[in-house]
Structure formats: C-alpha cells, structure tokens
N, C-alpha and C. Protein backbone atom coordinates (compact mmCIF):
# COMPACT_ATOMS: atom_id res chain seq x y z
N UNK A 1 21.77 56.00 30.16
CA UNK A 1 21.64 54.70 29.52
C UNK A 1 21.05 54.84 28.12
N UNK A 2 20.04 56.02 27.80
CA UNK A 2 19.39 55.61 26.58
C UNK A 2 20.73 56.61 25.70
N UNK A 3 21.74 57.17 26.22
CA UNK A 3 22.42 57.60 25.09
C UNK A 3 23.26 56.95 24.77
N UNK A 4 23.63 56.03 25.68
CA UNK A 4 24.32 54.92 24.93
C UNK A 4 24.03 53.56 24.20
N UNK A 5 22.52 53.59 24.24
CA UNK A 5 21.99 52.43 23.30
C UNK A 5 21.74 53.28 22.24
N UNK A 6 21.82 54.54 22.25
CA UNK A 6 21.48 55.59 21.03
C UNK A 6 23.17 55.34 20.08
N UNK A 7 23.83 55.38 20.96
CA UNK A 7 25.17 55.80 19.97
C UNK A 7 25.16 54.04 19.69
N UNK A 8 25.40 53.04 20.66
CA UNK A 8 25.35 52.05 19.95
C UNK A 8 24.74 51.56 18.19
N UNK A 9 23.66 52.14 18.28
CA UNK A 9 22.56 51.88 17.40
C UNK A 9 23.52 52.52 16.05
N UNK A 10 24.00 53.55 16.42
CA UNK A 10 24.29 54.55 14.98
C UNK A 10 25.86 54.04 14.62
N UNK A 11 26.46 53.49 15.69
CA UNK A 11 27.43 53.07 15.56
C UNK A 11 27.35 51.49 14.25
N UNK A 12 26.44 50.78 14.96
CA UNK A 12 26.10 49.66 14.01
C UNK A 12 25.67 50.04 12.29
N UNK A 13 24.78 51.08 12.47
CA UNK A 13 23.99 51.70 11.10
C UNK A 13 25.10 51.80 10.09
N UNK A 14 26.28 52.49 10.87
CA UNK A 14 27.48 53.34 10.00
C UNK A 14 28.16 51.94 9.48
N UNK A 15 28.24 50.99 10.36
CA UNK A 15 29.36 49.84 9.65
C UNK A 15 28.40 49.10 8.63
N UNK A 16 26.90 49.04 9.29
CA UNK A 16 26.29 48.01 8.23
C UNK A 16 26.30 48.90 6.66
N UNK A 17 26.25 50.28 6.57
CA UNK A 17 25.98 50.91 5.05
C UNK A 17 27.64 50.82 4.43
N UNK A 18 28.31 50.75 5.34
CA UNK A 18 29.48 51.00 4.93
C UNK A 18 30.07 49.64 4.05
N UNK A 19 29.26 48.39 5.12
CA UNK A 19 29.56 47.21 4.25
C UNK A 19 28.97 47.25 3.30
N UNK A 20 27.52 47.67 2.77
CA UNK A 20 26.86 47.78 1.91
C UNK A 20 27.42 48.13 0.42
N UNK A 21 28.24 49.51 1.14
CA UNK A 21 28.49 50.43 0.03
C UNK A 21 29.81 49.50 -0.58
N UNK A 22 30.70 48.53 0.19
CA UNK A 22 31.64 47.78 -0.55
C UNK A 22 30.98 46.82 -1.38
N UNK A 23 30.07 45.89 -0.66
CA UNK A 23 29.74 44.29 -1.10
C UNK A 23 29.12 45.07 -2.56
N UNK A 24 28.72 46.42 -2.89
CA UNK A 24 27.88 47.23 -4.55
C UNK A 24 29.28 47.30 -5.12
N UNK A 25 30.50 47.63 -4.66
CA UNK A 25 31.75 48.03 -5.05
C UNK A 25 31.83 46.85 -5.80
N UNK A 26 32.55 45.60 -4.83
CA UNK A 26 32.88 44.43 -5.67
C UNK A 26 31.72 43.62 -6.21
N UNK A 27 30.26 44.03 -6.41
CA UNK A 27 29.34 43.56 -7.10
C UNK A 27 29.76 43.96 -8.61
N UNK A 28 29.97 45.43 -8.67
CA UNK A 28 30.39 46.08 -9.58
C UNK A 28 31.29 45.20 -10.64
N UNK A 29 32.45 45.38 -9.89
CA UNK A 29 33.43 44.82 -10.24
C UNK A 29 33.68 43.64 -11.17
N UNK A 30 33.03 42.99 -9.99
CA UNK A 30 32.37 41.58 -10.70
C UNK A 30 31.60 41.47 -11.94
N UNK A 31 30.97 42.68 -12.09
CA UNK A 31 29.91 42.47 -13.32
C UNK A 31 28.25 42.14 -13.12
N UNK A 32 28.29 41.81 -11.94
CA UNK A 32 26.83 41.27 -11.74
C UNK A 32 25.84 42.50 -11.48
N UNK A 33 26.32 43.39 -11.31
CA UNK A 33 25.71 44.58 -11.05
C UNK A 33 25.54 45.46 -12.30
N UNK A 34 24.90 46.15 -12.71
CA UNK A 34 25.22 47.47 -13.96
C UNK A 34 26.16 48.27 -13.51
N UNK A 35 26.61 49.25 -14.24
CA UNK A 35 27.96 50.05 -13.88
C UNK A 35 27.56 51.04 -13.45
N UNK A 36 26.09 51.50 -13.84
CA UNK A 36 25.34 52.65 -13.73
C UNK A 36 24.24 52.13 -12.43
N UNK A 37 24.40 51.04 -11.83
CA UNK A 37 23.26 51.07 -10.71
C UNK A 37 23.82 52.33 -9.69
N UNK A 38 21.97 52.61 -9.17
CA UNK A 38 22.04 53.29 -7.96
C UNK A 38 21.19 53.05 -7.29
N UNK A 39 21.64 53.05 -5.78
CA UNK A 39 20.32 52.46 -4.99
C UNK A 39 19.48 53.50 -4.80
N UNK A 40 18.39 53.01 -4.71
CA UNK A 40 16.93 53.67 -4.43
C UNK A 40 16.51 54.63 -2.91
C-alpha cells in the first residue's frame, strides 16, 4: 500500500511541474514574463 501512495504522489509531482513548465512557456510568450526568467 505505501508504494502505491508513493508512486501516486510522484505521479502527481511530474504533471503538476510539467504544467508549470508550460503555463512559464505561454507566460513567455505572452510577454508578461522576461525572456530571460528562471525559476529559483
């Protein structure tokens, strides 16, 4: 049981950075962002 609330967990991690790493993409894009940001 705890290895599957383990993979759950990493499973979620991977989609939430992944959305992350788009919603900076079309921030970009947009302009609202610098061209040169990087996250911390």
């Amino acid at each position: 049981m705890d290895g599957t609330i383990g993979f759950l967990i990493a499973i979620f991690g991977f989609i939430a950075f992944v959305r992350i790493e788009k919603l900076i993409k079309e921030l970009k894009k947009k302009g609202i962002l610098d061209k040169d940001y990087k996250k911390e």
